[in-house]
N, C-alpha and C. Protein backbone atom coordinates (compact mmCIF):
# COMPACT_ATOMS: atom_id res chain seq x y z
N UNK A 1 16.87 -4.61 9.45
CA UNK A 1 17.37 -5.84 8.90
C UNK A 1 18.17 -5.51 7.65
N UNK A 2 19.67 -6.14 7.51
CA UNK A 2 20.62 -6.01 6.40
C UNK A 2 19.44 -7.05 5.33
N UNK A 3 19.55 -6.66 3.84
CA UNK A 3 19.77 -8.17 2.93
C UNK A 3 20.90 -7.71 2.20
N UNK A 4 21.29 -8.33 1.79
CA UNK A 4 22.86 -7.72 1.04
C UNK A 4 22.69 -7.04 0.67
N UNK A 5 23.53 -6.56 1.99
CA UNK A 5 23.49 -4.76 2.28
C UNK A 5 22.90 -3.86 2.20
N UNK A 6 21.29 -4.29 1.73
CA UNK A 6 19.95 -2.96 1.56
C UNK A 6 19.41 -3.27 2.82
N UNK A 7 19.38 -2.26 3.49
CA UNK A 7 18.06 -2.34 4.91
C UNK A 7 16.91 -2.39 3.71
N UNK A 8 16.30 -3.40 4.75
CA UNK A 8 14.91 -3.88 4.37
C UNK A 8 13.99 -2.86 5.07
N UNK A 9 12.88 -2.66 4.40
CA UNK A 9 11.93 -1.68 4.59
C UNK A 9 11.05 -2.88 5.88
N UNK A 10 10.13 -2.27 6.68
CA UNK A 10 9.03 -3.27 7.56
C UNK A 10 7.79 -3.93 6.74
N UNK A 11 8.17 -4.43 5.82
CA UNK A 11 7.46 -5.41 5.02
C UNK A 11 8.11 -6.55 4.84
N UNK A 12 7.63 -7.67 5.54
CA UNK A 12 7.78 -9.20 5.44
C UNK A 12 6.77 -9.72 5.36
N UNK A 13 6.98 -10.76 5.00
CA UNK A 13 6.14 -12.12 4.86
C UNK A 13 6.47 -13.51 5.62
N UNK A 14 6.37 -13.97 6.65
CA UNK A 14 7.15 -15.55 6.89
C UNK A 14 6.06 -16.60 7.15
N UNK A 15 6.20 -17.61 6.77
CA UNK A 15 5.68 -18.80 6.42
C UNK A 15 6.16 -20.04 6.43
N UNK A 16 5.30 -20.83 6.59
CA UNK A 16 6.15 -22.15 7.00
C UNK A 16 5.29 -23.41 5.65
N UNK A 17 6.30 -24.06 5.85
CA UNK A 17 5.10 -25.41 4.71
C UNK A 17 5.31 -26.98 5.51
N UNK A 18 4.88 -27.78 5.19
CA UNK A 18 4.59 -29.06 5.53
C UNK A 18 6.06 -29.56 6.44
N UNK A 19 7.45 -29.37 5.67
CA UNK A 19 8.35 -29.93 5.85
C UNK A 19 8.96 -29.07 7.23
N UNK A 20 8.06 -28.26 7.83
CA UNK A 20 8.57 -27.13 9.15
C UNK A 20 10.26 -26.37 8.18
N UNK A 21 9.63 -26.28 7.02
CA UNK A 21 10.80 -25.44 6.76
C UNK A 21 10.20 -24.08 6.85
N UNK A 22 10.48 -22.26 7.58
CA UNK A 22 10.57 -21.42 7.18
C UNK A 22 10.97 -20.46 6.09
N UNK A 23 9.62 -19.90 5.73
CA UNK A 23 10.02 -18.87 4.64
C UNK A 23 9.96 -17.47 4.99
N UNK A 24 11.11 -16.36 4.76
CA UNK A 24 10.83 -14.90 4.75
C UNK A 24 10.97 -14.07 3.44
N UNK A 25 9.93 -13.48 3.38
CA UNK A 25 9.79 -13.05 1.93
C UNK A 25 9.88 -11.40 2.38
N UNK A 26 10.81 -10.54 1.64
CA UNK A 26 10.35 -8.98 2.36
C UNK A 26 10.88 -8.15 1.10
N UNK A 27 10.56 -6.64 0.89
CA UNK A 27 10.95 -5.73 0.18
C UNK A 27 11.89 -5.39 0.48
N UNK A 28 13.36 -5.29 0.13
CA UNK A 28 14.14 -4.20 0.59
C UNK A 28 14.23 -3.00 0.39
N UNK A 29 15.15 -2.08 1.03
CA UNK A 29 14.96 -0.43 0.52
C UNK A 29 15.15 0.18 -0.78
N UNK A 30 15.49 -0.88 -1.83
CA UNK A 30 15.73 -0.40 -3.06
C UNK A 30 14.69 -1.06 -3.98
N UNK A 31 13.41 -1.23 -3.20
CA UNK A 31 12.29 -2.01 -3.52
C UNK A 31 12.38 -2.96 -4.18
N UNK A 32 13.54 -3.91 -3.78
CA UNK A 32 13.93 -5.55 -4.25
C UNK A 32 13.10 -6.34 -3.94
N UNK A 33 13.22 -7.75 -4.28
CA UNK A 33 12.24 -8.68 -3.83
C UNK A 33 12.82 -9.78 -3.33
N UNK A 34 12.99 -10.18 -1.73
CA UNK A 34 14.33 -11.17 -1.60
C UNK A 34 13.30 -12.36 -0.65
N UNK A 35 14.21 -13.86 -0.56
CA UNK A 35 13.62 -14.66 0.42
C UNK A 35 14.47 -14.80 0.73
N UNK A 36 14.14 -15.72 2.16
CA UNK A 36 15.41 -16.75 2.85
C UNK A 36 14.72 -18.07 3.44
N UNK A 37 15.24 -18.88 3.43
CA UNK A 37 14.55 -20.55 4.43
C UNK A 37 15.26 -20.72 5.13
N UNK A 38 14.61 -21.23 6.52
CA UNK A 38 14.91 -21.55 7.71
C UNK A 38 14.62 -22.74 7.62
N UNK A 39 15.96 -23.47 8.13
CA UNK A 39 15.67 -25.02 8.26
C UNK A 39 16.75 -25.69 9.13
N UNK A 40 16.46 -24.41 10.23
CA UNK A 40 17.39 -24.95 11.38
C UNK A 40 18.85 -23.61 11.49
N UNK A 41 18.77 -23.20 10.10
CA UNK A 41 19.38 -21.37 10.34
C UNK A 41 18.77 -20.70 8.86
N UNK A 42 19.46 -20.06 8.92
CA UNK A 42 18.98 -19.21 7.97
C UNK A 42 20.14 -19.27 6.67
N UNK A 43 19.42 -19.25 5.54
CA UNK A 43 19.89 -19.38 4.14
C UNK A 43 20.79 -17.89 4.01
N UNK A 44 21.65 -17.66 2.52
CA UNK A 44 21.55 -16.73 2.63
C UNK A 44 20.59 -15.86 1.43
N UNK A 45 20.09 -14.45 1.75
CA UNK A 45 18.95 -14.26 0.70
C UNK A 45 19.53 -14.17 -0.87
N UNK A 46 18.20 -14.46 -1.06
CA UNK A 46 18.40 -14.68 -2.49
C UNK A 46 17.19 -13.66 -3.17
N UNK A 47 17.66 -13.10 -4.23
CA UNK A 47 16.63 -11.97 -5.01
C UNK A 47 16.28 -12.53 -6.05
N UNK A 48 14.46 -12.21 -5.75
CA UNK A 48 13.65 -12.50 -7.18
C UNK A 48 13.73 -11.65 -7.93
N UNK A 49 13.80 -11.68 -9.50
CA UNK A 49 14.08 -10.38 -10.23
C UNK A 49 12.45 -9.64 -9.67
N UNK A 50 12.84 -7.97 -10.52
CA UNK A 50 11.24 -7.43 -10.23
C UNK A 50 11.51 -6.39 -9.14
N UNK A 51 10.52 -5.56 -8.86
CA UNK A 51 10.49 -4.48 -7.84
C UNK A 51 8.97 -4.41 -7.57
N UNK A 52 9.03 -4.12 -6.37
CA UNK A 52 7.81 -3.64 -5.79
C UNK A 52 7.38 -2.56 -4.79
N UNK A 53 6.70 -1.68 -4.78
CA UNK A 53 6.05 -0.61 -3.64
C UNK A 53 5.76 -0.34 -2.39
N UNK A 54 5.31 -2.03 -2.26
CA UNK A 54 4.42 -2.58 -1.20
C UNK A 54 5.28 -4.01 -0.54
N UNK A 55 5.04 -4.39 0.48
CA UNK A 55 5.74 -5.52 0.89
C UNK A 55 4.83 -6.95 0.03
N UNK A 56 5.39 -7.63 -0.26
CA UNK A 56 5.09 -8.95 -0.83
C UNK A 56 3.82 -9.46 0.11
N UNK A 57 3.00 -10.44 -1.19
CA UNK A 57 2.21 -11.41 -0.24
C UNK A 57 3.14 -12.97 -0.40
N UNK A 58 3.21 -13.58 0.33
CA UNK A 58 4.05 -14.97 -0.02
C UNK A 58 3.02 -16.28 0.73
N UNK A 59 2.92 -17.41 0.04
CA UNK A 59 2.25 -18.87 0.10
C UNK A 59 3.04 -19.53 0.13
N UNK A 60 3.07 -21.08 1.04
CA UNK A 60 3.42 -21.85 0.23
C UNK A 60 2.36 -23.27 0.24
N UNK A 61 2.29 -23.79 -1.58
CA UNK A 61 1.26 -24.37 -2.05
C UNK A 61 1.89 -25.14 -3.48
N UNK A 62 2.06 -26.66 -3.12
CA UNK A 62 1.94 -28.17 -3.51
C UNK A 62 3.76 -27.80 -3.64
N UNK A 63 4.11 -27.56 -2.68
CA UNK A 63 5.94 -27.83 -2.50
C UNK A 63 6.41 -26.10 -3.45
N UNK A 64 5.44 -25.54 -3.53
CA UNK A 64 6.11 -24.32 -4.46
C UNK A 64 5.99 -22.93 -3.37
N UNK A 65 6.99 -22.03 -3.38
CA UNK A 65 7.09 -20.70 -2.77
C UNK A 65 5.98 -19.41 -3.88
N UNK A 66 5.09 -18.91 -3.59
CA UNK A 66 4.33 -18.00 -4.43
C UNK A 66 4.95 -17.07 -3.42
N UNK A 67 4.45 -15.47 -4.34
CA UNK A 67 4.96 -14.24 -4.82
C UNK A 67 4.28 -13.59 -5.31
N UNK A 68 3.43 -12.49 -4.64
CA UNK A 68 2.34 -11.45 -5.25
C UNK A 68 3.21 -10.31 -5.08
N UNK A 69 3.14 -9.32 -5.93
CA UNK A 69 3.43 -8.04 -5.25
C UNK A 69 2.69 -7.22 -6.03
N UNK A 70 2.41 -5.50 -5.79
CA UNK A 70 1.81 -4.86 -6.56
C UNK A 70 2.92 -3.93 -7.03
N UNK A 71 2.72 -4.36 -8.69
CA UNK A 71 3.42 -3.66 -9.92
C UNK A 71 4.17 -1.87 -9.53
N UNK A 72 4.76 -1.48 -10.25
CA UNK A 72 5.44 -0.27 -9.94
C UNK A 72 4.59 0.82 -10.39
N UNK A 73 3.77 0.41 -11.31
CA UNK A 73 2.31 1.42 -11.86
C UNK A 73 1.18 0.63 -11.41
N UNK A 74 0.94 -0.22 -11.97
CA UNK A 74 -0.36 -0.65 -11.40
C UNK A 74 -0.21 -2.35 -11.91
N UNK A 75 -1.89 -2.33 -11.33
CA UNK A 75 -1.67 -4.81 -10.97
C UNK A 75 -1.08 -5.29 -10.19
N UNK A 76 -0.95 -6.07 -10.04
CA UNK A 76 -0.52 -7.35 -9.54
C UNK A 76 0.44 -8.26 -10.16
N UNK A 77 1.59 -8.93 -9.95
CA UNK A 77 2.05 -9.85 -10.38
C UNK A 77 2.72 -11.13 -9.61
N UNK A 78 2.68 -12.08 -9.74
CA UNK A 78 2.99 -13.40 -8.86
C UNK A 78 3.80 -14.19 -10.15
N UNK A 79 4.82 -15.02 -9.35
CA UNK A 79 5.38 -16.20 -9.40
C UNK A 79 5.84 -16.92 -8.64
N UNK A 80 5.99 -17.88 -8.70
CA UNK A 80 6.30 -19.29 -7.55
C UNK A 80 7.57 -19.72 -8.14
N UNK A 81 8.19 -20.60 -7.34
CA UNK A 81 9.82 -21.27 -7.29
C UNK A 81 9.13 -22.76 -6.87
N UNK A 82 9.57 -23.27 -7.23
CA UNK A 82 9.92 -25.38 -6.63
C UNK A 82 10.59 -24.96 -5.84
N UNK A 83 10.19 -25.57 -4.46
CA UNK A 83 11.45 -25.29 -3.73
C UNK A 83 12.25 -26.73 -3.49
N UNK A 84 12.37 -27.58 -4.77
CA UNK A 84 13.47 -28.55 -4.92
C UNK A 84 14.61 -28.14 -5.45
N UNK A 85 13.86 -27.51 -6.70
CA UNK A 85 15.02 -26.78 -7.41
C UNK A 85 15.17 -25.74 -7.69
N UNK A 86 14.38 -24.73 -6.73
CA UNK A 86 14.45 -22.96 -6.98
C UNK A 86 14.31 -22.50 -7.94
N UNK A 87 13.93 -22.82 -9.09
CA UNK A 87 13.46 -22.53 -10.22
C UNK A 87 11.98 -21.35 -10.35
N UNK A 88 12.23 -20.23 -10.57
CA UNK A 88 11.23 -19.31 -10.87
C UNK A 88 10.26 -19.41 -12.15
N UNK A 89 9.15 -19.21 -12.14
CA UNK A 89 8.45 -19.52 -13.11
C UNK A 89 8.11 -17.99 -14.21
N UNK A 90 8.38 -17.38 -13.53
CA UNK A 90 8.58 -15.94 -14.37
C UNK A 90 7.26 -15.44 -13.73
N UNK A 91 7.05 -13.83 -14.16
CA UNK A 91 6.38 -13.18 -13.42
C UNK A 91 4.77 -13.33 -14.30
N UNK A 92 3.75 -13.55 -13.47
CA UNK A 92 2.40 -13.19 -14.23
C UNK A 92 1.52 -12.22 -14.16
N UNK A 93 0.49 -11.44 -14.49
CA UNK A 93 -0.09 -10.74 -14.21
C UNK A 93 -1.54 -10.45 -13.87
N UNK A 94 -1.97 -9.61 -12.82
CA UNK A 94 -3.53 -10.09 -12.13
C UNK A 94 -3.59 -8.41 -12.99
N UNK A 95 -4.75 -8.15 -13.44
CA UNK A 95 -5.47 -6.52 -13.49
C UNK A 95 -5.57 -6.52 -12.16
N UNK A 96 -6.37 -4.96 -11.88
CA UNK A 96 -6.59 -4.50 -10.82
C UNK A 96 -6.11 -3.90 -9.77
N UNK A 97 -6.49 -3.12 -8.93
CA UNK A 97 -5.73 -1.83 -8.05
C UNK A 97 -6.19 -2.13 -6.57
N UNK A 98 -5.11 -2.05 -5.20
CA UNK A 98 -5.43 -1.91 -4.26
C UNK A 98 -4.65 -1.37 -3.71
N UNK A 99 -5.43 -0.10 -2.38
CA UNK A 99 -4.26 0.79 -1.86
C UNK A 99 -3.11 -0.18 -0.73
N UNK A 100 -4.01 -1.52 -0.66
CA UNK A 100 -3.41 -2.59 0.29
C UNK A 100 -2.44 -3.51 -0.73
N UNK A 101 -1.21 -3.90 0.52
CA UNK A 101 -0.23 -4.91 -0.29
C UNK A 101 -1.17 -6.27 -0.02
N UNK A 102 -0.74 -7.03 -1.57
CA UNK A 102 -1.26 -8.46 -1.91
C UNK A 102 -1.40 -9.37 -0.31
N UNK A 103 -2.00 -10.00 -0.08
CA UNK A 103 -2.11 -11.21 0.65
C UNK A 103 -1.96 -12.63 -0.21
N UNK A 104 -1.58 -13.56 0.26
CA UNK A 104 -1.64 -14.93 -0.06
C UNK A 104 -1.59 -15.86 1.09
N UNK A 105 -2.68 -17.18 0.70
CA UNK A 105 -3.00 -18.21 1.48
C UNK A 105 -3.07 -19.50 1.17
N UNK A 106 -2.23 -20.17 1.98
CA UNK A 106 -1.89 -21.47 1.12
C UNK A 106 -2.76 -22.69 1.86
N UNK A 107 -2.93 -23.75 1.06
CA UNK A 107 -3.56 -24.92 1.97
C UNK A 107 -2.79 -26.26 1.96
């Protein structure tokens, strides 16, 4: 898979929320952090600032897109977007180490 122009590594995430809109969340090869929404085609991607190791965990939870990934040394960090107005909330941070990439689960 192209994202502008980085082959993406086999780490995705896709997800859907209330409105049957699709989300794909994936690492690319320059360990970027990109999405796209499906809502009948495909957007074009857009990059969260940040890098990651591991492929993303991605939610979506009360109309917002979440974003785990594990740090370039160590932790965890997540942020979410509105997906009214794509607005990123900046990155936060979890302690803690796993040889596994983040999961997330939305309700």
């Amino acid at each position: 898979m192209i994202v502008e122009g980085v082959l993406t590594q086999l780490y995705a995430r896709a997800l859907c929320d209330d409105e049957l809109s699709l989300y794909l969340v994936v690492r690319g090869s320059n360990n970027g952090i990109y999405w796209s929404e499906y809502t009948g085609s495909w957007s074009t991607w857009h990059k969260v600032s940040g890098s990651t190791l591991q492929s993303p965990g991605a939610a979506v939870y009360d109309n917002e897109l979440w974003v785990c990934v594990t740090g370039m040394t160590t932790g965890f960090y997540y942020s979410s977007t509105d997906l009214d107005t794509y607005t990123w909330s900046g990155w936060g941070y979890l302690t803690g180490s796993s040889p596994s990439p983040p999961t997330l689960i939305g309700e």
